[in-house]
N, C-alpha and C. Protein backbone atom coordinates (compact mmCIF):
# COMPACT_ATOMS: atom_id res chain seq x y z
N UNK A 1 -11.16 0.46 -19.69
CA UNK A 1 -11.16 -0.60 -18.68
C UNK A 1 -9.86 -1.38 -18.78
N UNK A 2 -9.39 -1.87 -17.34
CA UNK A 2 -8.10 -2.29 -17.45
C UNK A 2 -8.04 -4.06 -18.48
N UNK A 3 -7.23 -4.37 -18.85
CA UNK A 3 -7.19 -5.66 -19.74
C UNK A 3 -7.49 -6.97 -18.71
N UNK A 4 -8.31 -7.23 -18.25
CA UNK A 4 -8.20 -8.34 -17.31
C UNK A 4 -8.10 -9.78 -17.54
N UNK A 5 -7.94 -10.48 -16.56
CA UNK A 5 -7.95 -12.22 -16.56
C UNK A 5 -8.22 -13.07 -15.56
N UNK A 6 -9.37 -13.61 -15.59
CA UNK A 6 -9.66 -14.82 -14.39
C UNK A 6 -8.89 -15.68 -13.85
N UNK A 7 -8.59 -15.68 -12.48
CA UNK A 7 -7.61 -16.74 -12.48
C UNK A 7 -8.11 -17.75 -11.24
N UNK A 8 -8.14 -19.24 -12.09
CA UNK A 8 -8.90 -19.93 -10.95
C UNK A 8 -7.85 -20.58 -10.61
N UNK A 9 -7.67 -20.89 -9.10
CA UNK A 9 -6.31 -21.27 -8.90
C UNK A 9 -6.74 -22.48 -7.68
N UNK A 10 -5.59 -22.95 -7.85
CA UNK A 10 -5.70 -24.82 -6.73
C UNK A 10 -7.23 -25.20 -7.03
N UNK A 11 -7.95 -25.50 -8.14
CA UNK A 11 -9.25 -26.08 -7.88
C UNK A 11 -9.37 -27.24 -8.56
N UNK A 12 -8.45 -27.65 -7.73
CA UNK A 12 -7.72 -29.67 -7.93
C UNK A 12 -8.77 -30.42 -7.47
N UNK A 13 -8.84 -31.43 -7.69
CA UNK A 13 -9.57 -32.99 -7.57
C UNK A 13 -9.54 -33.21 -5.78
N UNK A 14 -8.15 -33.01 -5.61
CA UNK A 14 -8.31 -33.54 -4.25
C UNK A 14 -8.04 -32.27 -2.90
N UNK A 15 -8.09 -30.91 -3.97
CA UNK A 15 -8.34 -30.04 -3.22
C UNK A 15 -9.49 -29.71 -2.84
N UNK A 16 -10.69 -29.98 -4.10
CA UNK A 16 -11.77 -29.75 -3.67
C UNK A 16 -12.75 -30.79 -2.42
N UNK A 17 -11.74 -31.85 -2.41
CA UNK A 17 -12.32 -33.03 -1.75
C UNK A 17 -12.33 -32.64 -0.88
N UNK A 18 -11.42 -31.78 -0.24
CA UNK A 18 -10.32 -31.80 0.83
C UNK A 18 -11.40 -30.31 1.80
N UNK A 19 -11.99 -29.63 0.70
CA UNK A 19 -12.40 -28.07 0.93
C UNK A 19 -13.79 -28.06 1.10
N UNK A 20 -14.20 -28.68 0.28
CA UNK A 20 -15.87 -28.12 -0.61
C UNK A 20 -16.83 -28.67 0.73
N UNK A 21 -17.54 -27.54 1.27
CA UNK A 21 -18.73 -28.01 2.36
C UNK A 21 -19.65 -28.19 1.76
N UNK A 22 -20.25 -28.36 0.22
CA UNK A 22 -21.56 -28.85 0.05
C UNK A 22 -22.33 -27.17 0.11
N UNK A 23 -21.67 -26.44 -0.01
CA UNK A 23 -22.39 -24.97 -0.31
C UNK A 23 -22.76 -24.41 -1.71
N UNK A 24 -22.31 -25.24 -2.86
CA UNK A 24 -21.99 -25.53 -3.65
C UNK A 24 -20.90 -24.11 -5.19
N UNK A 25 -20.19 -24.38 -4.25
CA UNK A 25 -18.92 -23.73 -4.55
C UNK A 25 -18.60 -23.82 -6.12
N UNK A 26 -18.51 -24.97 -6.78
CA UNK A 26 -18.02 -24.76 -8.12
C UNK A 26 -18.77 -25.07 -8.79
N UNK A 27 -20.37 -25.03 -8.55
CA UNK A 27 -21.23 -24.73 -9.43
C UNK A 27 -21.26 -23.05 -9.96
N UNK A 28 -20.41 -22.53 -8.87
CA UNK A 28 -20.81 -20.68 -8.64
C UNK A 28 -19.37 -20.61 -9.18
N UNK A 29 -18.30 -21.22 -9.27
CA UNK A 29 -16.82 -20.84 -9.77
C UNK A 29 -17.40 -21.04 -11.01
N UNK A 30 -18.27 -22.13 -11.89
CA UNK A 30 -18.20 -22.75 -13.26
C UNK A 30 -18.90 -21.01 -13.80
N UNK A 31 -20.28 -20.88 -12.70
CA UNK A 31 -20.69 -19.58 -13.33
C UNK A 31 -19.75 -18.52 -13.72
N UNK A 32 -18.92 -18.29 -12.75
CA UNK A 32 -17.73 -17.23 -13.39
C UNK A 32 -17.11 -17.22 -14.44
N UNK A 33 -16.57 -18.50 -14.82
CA UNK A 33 -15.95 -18.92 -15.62
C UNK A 33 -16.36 -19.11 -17.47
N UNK A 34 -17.91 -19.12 -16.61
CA UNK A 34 -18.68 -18.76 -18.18
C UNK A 34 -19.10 -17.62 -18.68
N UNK A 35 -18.86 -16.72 -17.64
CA UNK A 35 -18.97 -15.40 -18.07
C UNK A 35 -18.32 -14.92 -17.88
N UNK A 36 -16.73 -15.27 -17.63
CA UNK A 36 -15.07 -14.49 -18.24
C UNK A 36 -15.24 -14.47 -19.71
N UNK A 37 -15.80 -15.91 -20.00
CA UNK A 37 -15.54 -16.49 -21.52
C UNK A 37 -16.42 -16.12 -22.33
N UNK A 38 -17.58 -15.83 -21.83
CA UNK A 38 -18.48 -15.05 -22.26
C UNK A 38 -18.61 -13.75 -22.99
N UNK A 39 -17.55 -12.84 -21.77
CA UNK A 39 -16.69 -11.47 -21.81
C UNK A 39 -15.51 -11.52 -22.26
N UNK A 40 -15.16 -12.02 -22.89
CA UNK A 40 -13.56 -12.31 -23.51
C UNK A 40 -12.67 -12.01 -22.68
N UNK A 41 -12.88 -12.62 -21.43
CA UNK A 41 -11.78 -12.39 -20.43
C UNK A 41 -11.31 -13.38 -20.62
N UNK A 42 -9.72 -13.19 -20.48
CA UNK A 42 -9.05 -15.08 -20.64
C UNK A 42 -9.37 -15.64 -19.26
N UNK A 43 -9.42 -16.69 -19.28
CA UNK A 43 -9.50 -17.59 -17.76
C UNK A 43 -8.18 -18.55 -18.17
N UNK A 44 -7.50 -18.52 -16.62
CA UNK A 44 -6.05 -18.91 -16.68
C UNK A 44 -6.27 -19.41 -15.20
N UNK A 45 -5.71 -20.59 -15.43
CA UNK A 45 -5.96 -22.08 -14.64
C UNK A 45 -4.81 -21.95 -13.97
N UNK A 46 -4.49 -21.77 -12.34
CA UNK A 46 -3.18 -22.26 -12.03
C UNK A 46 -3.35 -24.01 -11.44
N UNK A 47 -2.43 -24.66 -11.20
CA UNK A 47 -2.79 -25.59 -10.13
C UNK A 47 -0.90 -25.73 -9.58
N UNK A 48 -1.23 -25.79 -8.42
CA UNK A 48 0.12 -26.81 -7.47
C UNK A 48 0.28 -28.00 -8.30
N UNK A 49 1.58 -28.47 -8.69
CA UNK A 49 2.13 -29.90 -8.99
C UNK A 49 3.66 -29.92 -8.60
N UNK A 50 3.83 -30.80 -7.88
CA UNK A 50 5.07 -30.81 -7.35
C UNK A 50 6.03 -32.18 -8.33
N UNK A 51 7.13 -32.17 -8.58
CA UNK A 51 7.91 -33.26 -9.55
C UNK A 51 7.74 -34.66 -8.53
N UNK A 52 7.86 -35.60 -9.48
CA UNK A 52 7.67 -37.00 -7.99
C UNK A 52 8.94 -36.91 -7.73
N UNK A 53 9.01 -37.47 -6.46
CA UNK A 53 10.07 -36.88 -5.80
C UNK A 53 10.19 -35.99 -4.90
N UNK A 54 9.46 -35.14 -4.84
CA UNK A 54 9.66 -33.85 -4.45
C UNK A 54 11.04 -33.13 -4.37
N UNK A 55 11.17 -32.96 -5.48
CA UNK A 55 13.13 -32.29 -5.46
C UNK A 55 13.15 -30.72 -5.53
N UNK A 56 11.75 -30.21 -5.77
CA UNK A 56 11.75 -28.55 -5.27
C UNK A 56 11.07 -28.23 -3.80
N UNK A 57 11.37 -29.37 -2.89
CA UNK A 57 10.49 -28.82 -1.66
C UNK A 57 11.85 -29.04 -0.67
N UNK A 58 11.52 -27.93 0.44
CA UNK A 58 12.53 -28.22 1.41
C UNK A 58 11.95 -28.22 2.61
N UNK A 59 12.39 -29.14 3.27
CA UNK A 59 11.77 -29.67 4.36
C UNK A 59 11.63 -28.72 5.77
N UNK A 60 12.65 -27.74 5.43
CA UNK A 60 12.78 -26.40 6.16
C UNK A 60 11.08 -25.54 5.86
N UNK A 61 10.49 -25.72 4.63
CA UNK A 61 9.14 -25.01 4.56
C UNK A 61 7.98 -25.70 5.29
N UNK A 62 7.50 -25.62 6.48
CA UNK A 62 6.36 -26.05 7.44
C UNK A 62 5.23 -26.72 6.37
N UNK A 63 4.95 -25.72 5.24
CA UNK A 63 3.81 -25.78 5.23
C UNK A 63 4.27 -26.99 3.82
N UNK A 64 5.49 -26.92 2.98
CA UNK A 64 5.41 -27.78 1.94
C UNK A 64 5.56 -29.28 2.65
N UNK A 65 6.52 -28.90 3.71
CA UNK A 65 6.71 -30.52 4.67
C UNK A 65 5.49 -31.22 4.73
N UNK A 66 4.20 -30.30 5.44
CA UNK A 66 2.88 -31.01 5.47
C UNK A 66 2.37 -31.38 4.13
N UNK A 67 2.86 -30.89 2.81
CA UNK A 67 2.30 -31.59 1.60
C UNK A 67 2.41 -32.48 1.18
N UNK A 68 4.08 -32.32 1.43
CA UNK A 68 4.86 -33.47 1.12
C UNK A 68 4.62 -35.03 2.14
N UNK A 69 4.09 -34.69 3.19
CA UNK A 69 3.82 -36.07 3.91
C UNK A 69 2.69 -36.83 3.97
N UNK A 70 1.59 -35.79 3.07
CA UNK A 70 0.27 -36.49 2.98
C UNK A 70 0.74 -36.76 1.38
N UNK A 71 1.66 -36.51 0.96
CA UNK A 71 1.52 -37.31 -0.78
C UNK A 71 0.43 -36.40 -1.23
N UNK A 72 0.51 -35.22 -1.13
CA UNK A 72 -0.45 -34.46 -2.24
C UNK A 72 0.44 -33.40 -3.19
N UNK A 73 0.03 -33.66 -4.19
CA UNK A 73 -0.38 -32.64 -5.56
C UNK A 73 1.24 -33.34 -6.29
N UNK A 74 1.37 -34.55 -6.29
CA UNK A 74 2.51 -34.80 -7.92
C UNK A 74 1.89 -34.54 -9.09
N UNK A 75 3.07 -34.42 -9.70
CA UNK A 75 2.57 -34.16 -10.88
C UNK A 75 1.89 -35.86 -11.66
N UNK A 76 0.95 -35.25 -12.32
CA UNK A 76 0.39 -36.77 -13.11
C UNK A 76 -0.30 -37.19 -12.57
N UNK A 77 -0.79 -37.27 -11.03
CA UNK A 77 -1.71 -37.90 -9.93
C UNK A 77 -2.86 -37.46 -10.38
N UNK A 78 -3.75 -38.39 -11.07
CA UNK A 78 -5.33 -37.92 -10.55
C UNK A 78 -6.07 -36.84 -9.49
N UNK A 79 -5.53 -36.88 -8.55
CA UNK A 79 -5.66 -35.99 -7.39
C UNK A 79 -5.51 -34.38 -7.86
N UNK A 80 -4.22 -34.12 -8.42
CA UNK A 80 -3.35 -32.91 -8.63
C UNK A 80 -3.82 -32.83 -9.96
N UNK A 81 -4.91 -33.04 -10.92
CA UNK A 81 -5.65 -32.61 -11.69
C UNK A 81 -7.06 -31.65 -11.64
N UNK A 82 -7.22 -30.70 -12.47
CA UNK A 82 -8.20 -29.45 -12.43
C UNK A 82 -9.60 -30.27 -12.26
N UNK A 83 -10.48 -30.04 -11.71
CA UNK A 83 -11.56 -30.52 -11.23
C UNK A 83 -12.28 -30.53 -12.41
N UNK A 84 -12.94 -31.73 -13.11
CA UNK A 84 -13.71 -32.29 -14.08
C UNK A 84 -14.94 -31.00 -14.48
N UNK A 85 -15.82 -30.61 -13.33
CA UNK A 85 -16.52 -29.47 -13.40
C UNK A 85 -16.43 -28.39 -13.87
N UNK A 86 -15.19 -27.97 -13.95
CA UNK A 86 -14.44 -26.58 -13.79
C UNK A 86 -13.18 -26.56 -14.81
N UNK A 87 -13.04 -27.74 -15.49
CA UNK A 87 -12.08 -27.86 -16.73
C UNK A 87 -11.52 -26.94 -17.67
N UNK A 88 -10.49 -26.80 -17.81
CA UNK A 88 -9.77 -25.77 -18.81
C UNK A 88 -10.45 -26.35 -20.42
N UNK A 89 -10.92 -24.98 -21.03
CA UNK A 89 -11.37 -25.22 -22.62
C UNK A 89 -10.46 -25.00 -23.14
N UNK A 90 -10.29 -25.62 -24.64
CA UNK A 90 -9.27 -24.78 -25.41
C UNK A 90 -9.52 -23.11 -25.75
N UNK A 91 -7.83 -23.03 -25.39
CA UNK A 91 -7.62 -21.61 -25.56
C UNK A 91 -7.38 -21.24 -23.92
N UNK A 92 -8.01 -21.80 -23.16
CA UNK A 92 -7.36 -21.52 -21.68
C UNK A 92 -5.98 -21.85 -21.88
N UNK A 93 -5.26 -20.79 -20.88
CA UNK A 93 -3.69 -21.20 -20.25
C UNK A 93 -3.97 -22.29 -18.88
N UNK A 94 -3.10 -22.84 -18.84
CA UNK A 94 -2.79 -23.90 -17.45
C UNK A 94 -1.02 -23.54 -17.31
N UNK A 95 -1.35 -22.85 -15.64
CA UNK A 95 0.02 -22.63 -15.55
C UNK A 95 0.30 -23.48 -14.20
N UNK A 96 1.76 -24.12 -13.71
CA UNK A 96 1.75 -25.12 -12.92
C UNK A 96 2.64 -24.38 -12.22
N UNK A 97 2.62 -24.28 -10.89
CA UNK A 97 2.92 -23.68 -9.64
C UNK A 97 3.79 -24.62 -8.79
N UNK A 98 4.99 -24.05 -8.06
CA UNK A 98 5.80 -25.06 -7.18
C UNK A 98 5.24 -24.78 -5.59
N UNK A 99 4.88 -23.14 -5.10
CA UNK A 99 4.44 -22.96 -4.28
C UNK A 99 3.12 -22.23 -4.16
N UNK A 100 3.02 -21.73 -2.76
CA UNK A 100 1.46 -20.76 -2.23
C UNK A 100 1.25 -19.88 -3.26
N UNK A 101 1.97 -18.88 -4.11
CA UNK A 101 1.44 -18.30 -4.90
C UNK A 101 1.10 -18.62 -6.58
N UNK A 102 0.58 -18.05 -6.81
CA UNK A 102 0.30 -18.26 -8.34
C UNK A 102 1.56 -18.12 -9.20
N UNK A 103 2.52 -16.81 -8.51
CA UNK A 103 3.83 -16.70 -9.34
C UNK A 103 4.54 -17.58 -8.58
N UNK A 104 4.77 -17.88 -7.85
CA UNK A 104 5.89 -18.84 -7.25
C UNK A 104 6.92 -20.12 -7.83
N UNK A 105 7.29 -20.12 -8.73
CA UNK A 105 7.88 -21.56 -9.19
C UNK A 105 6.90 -21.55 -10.69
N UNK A 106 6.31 -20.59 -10.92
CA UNK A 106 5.61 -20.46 -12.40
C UNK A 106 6.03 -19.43 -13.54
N UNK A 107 5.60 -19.54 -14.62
CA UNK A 107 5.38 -18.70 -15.99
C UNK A 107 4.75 -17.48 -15.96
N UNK A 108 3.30 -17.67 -14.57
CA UNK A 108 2.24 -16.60 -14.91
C UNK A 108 2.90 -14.90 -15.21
N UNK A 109 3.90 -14.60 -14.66
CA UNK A 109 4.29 -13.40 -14.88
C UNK A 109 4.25 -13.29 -16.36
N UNK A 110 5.01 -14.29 -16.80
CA UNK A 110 5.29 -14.06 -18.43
C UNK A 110 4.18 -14.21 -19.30
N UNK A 111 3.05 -14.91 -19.02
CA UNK A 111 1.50 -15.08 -19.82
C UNK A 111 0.98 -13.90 -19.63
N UNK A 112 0.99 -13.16 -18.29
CA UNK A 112 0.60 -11.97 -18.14
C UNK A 112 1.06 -11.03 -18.59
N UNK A 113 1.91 -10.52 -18.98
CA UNK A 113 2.76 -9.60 -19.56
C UNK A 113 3.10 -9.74 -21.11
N UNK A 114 2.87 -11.34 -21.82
CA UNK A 114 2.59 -11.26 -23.19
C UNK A 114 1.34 -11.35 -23.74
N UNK A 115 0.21 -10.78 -22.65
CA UNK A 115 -1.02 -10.62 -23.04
C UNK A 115 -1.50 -9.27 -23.07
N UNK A 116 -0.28 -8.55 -22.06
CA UNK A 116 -0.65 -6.90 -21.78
C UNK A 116 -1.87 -7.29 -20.59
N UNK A 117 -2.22 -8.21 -19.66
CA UNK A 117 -2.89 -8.13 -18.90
C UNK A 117 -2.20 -7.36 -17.60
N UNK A 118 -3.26 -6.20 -17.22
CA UNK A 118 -3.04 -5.34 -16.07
C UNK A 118 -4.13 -5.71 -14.55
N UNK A 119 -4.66 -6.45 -14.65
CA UNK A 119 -5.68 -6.54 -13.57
C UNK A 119 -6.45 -7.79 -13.80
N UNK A 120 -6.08 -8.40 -12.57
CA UNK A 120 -6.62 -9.96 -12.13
C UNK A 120 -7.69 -10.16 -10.82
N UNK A 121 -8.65 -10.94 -11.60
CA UNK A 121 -9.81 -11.19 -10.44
C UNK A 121 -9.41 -12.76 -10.38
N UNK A 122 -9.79 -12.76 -8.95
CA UNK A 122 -9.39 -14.04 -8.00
C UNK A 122 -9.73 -15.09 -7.56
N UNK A 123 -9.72 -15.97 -7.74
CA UNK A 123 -10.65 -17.22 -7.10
C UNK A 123 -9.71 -18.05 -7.07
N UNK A 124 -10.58 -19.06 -6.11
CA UNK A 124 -9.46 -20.37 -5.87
C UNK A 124 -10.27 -21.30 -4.51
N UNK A 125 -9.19 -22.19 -3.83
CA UNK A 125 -9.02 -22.71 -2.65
C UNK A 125 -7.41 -22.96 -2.60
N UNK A 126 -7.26 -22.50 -1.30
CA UNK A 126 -7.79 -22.18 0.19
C UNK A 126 -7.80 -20.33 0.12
N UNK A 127 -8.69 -19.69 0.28
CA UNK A 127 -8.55 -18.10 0.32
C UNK A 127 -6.97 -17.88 1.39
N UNK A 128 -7.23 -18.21 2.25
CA UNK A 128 -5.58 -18.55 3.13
C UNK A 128 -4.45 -18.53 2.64
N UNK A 129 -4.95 -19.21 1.53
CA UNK A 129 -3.56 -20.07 0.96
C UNK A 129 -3.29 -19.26 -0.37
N UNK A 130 -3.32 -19.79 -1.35
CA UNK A 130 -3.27 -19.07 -2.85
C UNK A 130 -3.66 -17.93 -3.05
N UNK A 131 -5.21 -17.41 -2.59
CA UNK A 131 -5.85 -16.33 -2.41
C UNK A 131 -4.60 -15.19 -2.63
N UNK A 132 -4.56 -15.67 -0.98
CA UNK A 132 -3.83 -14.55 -0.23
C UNK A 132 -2.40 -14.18 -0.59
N UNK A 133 -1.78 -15.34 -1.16
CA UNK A 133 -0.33 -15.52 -1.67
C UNK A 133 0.31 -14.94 -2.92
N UNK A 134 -1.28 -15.17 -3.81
CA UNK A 134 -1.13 -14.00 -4.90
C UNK A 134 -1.35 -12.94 -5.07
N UNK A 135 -2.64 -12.43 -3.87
CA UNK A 135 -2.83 -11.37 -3.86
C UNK A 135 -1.72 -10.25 -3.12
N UNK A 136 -0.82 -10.97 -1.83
CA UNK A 136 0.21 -10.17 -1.98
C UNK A 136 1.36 -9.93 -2.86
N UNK A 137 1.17 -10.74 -3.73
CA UNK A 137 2.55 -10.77 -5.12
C UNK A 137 1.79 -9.85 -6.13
N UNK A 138 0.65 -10.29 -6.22
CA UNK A 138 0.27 -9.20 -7.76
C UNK A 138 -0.13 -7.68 -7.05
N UNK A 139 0.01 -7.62 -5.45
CA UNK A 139 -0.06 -5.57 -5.19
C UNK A 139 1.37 -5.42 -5.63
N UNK A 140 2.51 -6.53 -5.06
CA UNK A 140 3.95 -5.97 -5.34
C UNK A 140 4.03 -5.75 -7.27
N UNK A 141 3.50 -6.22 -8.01
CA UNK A 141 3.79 -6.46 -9.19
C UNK A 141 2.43 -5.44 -10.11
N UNK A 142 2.19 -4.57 -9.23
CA UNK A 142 0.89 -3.31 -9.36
C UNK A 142 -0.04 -3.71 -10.25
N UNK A 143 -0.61 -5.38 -10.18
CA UNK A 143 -1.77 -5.88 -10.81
C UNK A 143 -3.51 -4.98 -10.34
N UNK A 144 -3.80 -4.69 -11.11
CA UNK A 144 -5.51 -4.11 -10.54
C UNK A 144 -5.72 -5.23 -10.14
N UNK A 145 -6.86 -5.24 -8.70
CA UNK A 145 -7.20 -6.50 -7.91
C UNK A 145 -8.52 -6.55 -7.90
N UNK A 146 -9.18 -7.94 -8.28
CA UNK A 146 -10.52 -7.97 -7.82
C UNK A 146 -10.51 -9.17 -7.21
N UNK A 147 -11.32 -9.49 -6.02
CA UNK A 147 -11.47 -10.90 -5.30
C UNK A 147 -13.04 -11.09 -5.65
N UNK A 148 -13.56 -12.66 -5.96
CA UNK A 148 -14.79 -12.71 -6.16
C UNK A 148 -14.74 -13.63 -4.69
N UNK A 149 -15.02 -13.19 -3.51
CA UNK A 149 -15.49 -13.75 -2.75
C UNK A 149 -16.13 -14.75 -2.51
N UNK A 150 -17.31 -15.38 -3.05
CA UNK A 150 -17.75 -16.51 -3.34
C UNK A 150 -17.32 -17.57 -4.16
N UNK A 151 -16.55 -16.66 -4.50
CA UNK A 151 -15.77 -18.03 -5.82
C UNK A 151 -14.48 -18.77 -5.32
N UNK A 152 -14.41 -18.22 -3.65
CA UNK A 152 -13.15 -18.69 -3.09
C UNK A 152 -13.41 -19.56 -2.12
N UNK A 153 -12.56 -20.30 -1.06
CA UNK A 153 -13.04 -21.50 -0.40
C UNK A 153 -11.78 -21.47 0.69
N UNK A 154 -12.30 -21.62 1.80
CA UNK A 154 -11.17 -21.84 3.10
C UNK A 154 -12.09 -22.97 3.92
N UNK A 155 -11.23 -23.71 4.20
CA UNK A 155 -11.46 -24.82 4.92
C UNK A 155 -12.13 -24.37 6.70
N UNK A 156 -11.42 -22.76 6.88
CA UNK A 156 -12.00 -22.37 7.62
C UNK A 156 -12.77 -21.05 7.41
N UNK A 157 -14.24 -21.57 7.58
CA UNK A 157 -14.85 -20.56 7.25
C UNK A 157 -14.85 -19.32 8.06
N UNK A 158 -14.30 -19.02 9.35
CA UNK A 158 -14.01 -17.40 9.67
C UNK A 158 -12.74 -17.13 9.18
N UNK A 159 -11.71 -17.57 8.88
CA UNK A 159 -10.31 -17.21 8.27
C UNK A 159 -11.29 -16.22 6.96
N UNK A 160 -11.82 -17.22 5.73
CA UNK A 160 -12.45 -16.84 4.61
C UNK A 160 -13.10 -15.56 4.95
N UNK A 161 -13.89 -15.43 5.75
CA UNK A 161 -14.83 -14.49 6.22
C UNK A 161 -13.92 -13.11 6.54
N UNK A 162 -13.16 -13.51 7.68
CA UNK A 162 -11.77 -12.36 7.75
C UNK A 162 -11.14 -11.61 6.64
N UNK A 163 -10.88 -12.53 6.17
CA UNK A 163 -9.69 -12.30 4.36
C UNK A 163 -10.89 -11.45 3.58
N UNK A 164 -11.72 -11.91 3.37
CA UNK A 164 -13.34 -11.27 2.55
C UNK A 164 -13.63 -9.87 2.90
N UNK A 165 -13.42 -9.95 4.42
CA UNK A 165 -14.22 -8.81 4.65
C UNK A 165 -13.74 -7.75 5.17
N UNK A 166 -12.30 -8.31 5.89
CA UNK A 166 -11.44 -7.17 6.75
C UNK A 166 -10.22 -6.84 5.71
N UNK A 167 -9.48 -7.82 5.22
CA UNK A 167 -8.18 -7.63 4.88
C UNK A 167 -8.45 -6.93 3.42
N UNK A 168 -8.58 -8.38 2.57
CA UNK A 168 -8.75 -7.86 1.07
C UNK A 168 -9.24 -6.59 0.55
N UNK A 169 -10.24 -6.23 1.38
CA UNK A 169 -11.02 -5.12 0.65
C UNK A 169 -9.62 -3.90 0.82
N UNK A 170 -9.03 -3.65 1.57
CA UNK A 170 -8.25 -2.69 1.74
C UNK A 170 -6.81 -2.88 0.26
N UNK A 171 -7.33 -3.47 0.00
CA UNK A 171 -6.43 -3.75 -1.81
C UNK A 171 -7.01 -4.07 -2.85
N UNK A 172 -8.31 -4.70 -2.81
CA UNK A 172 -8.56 -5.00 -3.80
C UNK A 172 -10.27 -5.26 -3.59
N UNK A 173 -10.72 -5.13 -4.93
CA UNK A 173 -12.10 -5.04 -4.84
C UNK A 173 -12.86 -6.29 -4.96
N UNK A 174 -13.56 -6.73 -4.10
CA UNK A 174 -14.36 -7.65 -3.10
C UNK A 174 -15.62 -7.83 -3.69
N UNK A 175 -15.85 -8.86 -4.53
CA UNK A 175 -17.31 -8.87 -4.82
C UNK A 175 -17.75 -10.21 -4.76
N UNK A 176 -19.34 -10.45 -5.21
CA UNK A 176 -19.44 -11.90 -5.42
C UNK A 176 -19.67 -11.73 -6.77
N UNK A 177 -19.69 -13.12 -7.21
CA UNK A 177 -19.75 -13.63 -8.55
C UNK A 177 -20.72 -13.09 -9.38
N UNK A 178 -22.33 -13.12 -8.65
CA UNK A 178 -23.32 -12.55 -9.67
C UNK A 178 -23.05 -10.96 -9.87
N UNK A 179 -22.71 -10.38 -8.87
CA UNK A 179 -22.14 -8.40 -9.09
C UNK A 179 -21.33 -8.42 -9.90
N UNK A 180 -20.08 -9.22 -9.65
CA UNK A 180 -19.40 -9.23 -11.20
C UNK A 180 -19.97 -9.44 -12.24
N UNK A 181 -20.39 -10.42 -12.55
CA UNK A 181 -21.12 -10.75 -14.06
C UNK A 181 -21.70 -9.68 -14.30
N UNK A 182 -22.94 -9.25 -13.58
CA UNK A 182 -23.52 -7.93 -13.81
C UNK A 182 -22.63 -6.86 -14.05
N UNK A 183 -21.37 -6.75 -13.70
CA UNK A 183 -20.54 -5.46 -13.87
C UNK A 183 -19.73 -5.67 -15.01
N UNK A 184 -19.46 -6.95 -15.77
CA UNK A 184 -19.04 -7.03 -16.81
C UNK A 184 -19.56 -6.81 -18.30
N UNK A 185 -19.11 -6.03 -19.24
CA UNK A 185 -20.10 -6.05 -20.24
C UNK A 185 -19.86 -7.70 -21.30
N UNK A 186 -20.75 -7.76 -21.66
CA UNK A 186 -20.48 -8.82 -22.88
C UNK A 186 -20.08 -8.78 -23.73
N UNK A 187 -19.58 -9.69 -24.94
CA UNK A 187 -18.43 -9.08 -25.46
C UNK A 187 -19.43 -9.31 -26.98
């Protein structure tokens, strides 16, 4: 079996504010997360934090402009902290991200590669956003792919539904949270 690693990504304070319909989303991410750890899968935390200031954003990027004007994700902000629920334990990595992807303005390449990890399952908010941003960086970077579908969150729920059901599956394998657990052995 390939060496894998959970990666819960943007599941910030004021992302989840921003996302969560009350479906109850990171009660079902926490489940994953206890049975990565369970399975000696590492779980590796990304989150967005931008420097105050914003001196890595350019106003030329649409989508960082809109970050940058609602004042979300500095670094140090309450807001732009990992959601209390869903908290990194010791021994988790926390890797900090400048843009949409997980590698973007980060380390993760290098945690991944001094772990010998070959294949990453997915979660996060916005599936749109991060989801999708890493999942096209880790096919370029020939990561094995798994998406836990339920463990992900789009503000719009047919985008999510789309990405779930049409796109992703054609790269990477599409499950929910309890099929995984069940498909993982214990360690």
């Amino acid at each position: 079996m390939a060496n894998s690693a959970l990666l819960v990504m943007d599941v910030q304070r004021d992302i989840v504010a921003m996302a969560d319909d009350g479906s109850g989303y990171v009660p079902r991410l926490r489940r994953a997360i206890d049975g990565a750890r369970a399975a000696g899968i590492p779980v590796i935390y990304v989150m967005i934090a931008l420097r105050p200031g914003d001196l890595e954003v350019s106003l030329r990027s649409r989508a960082m402009a809109n970050v940058v004007r609602a004042g979300l994700f500095t670094e140090g902000a309450p807001g732009t902290e990992i959601h209390n629920d869903v908290a990194p334990q010791q021994g988790d990595v926390v890797v900090t991200k400048r843009r949409g992807s997980a590698f973007s303005g980060s380390d993760l390449d290098l945690v991944l590669r001094a772990r010998d990890i070959d294949s990453l399952v997915l979660t996060g908010i916005a599936t749109s956003a991060v989801v999708l941003s890493t999942l096209w960086h880790a096919i370029d970077l020939d990561f094995g792919l798994t998406v836990l579908a339920d463990a992900c969150l789009d503000t719009d729920p047919e985008v999510h539904q789309f990405l779930t059901e049409k796109l992703f599956p054609r790269w990477a394998d599409v499950v929910a949270v309890e099929d995984w657990l069940k498909a993982i052995p214990p360690q």
